[in-house]
PDB file of N, CA and C in Angstrom:
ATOM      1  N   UNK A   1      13.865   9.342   1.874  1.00  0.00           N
ATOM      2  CA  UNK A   1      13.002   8.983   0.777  1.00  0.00           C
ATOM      3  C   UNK A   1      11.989  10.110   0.575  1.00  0.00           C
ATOM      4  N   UNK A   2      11.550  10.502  -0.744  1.00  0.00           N
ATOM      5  CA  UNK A   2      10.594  11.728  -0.954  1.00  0.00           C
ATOM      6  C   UNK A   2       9.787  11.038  -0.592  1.00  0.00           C
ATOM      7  N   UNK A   3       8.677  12.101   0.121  1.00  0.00           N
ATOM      8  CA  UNK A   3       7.467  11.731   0.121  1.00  0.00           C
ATOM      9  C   UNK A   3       6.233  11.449  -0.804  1.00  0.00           C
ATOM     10  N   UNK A   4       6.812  11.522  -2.072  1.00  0.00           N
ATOM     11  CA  UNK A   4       5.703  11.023  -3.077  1.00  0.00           C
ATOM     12  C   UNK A   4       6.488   9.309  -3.303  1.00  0.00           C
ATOM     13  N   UNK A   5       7.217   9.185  -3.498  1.00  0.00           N
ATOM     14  CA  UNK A   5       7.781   7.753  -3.501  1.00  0.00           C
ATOM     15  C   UNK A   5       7.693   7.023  -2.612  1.00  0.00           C
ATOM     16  N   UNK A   6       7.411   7.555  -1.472  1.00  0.00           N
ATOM     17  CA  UNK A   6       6.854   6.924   0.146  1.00  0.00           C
ATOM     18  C   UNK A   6       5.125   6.669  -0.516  1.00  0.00           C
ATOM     19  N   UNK A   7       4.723   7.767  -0.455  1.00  0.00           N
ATOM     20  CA  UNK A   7       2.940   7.640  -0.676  1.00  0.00           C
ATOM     21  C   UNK A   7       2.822   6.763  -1.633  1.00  0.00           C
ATOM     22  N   UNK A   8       3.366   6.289  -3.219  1.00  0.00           N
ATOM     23  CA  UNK A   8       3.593   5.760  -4.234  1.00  0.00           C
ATOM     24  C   UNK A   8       3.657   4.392  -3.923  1.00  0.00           C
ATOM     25  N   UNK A   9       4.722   4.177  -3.086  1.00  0.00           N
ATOM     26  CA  UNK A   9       5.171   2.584  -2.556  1.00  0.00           C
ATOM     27  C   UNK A   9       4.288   2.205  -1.270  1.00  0.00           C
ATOM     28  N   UNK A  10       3.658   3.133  -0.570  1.00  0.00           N
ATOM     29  CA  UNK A  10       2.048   3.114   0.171  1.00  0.00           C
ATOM     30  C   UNK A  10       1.262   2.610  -0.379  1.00  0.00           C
ATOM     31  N   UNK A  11       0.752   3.309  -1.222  1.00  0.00           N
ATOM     32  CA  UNK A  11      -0.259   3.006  -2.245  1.00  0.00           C
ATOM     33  C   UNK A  11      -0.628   1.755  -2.755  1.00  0.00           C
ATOM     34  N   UNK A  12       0.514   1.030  -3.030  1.00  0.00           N
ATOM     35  CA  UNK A  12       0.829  -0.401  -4.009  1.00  0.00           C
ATOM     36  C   UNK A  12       0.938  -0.880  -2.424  1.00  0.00           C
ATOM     37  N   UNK A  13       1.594  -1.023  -1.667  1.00  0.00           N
ATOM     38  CA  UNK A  13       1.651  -1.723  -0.718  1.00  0.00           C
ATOM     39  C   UNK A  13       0.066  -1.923   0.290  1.00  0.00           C
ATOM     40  N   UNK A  14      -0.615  -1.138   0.060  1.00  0.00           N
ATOM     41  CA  UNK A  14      -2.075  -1.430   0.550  1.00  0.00           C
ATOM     42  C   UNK A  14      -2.916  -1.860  -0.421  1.00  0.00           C
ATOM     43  N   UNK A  15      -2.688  -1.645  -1.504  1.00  0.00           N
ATOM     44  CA  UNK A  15      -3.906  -2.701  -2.658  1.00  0.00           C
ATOM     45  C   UNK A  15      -2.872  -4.029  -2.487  1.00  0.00           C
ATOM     46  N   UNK A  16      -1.933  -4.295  -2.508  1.00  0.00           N
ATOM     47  CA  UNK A  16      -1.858  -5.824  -2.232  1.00  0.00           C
ATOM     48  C   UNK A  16      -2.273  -6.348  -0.826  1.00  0.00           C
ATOM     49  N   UNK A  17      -2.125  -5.326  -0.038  1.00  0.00           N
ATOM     50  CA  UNK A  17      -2.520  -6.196   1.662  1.00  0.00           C
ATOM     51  C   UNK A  17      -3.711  -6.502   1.316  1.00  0.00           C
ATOM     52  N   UNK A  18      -4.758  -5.457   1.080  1.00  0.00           N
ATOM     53  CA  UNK A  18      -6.249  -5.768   0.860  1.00  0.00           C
ATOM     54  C   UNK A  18      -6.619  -7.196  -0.275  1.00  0.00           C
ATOM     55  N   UNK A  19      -6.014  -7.207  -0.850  1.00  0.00           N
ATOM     56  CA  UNK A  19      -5.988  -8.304  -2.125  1.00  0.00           C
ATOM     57  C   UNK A  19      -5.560  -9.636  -1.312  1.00  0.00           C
ATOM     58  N   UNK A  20      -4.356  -9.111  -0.549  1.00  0.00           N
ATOM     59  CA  UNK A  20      -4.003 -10.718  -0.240  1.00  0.00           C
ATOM     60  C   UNK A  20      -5.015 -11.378   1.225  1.00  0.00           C
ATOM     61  N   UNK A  21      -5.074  -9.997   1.546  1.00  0.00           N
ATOM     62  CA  UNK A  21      -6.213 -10.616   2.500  1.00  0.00           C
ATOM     63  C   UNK A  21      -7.445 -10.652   3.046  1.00  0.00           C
ATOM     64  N   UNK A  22      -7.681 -10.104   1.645  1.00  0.00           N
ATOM     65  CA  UNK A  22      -9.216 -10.760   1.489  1.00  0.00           C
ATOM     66  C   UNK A  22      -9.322 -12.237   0.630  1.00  0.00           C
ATOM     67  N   UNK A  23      -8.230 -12.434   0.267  1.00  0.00           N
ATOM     68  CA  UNK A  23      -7.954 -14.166  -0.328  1.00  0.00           C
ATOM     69  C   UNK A  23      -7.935 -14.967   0.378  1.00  0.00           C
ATOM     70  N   UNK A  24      -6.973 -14.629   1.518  1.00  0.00           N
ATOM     71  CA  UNK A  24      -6.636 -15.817   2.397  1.00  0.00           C
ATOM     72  C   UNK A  24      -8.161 -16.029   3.290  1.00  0.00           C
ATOM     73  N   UNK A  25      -8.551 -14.570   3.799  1.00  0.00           N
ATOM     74  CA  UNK A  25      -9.578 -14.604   4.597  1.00  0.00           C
ATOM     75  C   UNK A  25     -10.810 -15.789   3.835  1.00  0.00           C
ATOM     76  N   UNK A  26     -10.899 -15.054   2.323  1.00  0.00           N
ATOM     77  CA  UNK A  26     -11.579 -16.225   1.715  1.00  0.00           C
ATOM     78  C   UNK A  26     -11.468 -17.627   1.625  1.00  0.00           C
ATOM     79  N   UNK A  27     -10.256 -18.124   1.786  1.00  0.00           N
ATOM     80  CA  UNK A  27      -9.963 -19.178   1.686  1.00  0.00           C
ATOM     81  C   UNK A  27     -10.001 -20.154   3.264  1.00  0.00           C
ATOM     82  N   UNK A  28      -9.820 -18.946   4.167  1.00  0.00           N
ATOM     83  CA  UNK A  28      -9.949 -19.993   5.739  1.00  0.00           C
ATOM     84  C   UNK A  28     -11.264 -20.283   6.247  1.00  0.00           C
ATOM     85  N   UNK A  29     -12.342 -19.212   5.452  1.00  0.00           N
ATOM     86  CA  UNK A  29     -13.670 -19.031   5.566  1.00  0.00           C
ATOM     87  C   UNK A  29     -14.415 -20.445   4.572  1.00  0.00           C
ATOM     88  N   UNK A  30     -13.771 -20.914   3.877  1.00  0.00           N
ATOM     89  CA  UNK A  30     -14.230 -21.662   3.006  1.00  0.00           C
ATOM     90  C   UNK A  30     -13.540 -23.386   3.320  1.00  0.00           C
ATOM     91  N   UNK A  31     -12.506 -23.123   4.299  1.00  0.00           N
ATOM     92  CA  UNK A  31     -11.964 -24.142   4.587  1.00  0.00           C
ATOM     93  C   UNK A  31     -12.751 -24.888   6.146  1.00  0.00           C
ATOM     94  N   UNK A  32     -12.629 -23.523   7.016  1.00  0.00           N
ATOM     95  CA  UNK A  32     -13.095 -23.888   8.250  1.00  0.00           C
ATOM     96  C   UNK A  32     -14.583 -23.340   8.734  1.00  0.00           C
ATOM     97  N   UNK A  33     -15.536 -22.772   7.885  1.00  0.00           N
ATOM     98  CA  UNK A  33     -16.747 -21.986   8.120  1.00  0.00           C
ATOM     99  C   UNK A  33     -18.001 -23.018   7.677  1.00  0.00           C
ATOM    100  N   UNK A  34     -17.841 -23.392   6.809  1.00  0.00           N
ATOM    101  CA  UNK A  34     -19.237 -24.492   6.872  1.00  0.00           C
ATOM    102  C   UNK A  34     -19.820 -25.001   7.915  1.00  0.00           C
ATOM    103  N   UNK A  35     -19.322 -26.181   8.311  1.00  0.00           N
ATOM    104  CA  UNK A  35     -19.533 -27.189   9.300  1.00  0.00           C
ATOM    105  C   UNK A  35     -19.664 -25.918  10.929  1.00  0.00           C
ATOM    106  N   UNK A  36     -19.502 -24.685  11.033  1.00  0.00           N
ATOM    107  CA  UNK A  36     -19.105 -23.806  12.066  1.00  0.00           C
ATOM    108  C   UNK A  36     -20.925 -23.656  12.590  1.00  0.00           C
ATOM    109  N   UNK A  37     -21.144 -23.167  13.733  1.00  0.00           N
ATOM    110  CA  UNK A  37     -22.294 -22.977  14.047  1.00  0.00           C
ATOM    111  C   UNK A  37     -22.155 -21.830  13.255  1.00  0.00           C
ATOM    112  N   UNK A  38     -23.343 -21.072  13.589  1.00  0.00           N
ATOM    113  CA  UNK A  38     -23.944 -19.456  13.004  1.00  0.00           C
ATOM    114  C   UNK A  38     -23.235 -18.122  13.623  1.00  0.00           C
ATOM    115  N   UNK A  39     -23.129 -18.474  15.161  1.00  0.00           N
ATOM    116  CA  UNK A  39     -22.693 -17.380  15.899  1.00  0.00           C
ATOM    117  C   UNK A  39     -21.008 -17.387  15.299  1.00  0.00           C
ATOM    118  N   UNK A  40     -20.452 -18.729  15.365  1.00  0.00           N
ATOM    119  CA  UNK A  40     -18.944 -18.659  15.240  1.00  0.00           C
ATOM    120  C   UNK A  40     -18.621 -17.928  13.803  1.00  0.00           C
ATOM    121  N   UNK A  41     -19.502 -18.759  12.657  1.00  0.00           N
ATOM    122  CA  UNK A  41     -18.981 -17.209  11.467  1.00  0.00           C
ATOM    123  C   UNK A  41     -19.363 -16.086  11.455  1.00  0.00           C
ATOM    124  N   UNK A  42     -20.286 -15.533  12.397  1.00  0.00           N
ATOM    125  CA  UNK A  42     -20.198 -13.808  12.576  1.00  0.00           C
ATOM    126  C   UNK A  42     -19.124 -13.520  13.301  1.00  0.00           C
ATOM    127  N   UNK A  43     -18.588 -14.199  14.589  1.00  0.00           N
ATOM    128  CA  UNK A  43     -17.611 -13.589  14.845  1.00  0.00           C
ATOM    129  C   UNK A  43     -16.616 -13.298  14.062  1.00  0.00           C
ATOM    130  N   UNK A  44     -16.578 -14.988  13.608  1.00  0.00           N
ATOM    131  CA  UNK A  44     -15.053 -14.669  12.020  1.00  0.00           C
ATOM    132  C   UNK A  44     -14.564 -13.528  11.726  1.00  0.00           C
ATOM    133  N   UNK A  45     -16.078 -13.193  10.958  1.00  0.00           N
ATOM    134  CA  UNK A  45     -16.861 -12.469   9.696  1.00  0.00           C
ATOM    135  C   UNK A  45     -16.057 -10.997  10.493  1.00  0.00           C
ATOM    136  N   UNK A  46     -16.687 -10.749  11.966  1.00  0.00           N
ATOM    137  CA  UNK A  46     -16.598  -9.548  12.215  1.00  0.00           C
ATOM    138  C   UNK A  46     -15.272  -9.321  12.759  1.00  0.00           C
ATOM    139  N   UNK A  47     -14.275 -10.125  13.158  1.00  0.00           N
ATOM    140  CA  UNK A  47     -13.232 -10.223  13.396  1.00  0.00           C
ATOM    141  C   UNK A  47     -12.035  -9.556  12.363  1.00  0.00           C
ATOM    142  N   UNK A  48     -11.974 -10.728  11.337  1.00  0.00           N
ATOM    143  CA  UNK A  48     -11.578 -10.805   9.792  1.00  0.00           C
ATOM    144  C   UNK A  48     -11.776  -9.663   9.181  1.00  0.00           C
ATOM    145  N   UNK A  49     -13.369  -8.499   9.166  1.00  0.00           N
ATOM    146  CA  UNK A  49     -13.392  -7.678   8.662  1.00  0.00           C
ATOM    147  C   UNK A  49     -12.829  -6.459   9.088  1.00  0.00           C
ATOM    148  N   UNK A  50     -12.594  -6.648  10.467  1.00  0.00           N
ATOM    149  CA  UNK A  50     -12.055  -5.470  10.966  1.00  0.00           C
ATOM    150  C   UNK A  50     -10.377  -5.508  11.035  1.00  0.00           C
ATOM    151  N   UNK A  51      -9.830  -6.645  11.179  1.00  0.00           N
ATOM    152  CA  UNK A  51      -8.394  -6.905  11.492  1.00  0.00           C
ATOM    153  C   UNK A  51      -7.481  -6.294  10.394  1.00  0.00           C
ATOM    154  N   UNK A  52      -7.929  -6.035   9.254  1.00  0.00           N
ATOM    155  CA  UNK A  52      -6.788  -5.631   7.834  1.00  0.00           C
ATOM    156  C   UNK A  52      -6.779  -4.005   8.229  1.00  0.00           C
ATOM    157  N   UNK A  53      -7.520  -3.496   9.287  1.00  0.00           N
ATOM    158  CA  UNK A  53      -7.620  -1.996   9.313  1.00  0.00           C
ATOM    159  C   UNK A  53      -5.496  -1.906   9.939  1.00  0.00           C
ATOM    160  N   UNK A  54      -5.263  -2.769  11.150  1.00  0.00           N
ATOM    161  CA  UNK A  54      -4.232  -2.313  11.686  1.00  0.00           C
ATOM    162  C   UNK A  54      -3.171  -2.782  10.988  1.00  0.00           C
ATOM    163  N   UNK A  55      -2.922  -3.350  10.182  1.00  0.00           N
ATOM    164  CA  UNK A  55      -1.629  -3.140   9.259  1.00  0.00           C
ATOM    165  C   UNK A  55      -1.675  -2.264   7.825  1.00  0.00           C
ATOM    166  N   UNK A  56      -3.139  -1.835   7.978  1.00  0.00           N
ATOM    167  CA  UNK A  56      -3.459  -0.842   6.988  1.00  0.00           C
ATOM    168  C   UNK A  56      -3.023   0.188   7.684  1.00  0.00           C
ATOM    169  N   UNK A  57      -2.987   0.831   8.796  1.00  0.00           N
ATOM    170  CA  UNK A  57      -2.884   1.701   9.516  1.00  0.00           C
ATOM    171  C   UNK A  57      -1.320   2.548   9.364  1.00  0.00           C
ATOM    172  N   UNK A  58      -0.702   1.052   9.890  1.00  0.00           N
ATOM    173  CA  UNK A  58       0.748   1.224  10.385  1.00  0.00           C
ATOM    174  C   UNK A  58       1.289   1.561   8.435  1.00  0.00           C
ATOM    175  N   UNK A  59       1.000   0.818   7.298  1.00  0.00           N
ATOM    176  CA  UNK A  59       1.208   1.545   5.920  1.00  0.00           C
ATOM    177  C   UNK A  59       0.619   2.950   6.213  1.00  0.00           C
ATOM    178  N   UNK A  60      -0.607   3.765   6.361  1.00  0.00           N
ATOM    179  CA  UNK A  60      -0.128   4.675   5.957  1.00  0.00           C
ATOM    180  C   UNK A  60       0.134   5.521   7.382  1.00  0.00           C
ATOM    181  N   UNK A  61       0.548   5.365   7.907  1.00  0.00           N
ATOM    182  CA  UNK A  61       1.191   5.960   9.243  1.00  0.00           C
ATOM    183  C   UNK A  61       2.876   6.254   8.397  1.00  0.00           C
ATOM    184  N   UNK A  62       3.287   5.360   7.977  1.00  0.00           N
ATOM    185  CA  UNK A  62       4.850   5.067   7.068  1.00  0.00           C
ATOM    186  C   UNK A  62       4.196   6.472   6.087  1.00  0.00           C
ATOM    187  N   UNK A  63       3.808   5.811   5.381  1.00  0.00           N
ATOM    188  CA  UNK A  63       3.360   7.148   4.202  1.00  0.00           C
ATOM    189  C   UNK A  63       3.152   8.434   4.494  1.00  0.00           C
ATOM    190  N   UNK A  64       2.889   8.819   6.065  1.00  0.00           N
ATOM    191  CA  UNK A  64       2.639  10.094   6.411  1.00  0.00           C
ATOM    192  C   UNK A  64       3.886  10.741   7.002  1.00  0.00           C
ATOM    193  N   UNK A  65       4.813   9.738   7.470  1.00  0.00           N
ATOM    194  CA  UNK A  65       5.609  10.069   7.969  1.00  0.00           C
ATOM    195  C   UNK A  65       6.639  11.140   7.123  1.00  0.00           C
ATOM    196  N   UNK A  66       6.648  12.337   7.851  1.00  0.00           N
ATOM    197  CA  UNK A  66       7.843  13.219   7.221  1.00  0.00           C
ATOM    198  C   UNK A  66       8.830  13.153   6.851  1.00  0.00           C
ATOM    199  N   UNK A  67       9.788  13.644   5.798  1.00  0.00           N
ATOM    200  CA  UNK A  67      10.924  13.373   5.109  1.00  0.00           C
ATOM    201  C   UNK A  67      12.121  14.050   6.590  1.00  0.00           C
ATOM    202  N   UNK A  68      12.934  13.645   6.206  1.00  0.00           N
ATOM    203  CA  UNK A  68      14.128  13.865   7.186  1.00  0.00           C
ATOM    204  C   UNK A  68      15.120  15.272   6.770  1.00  0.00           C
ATOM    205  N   UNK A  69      15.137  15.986   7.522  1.00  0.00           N
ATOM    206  CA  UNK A  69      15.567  17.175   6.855  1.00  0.00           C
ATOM    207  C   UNK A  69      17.221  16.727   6.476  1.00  0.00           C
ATOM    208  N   UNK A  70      17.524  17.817   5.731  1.00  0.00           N
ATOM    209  CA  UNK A  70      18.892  17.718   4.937  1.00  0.00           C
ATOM    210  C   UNK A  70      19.879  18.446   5.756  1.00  0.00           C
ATOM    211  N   UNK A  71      21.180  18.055   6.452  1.00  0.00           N
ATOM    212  CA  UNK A  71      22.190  18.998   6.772  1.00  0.00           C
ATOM    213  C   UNK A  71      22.967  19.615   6.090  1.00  0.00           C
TER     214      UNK A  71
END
């Protein structure tokens, strides 16, 4: 696969991760965070905010990855 069609299909594939999960995150935060003490939604909070980094990662780790030479 070229590497602009890799970076291309990267690209789109990380604005939806971020989209979908900052939805869901919104939605478990709104389901199970009220009634929560104070300390338990910072952890959430700080949990949740950091967790979309490692499948963000492994996309563009894919995207960086070099094309395969030709025999």
């Amino acid at each position: 696969m070229p590497i602009r069609l890799r970076k291309f299909i990267g690209m789109i594939a990380l604005v939806v991760l971020v989209i979908v999960y900052a939805f869901v995150a919104m939605v478990i935060a709104q389901l199970k965070l009220p009634e929560a003490p104070r300390w338990a939604q910072m952890i959430y909070y700080v949990v949740v905010g950091l967790a979309w980094v490692f499948p963000a990662g492994a996309i563009i780790a894919w995207m960086q990855k070099p094309t395969a030479p030709k025999n």
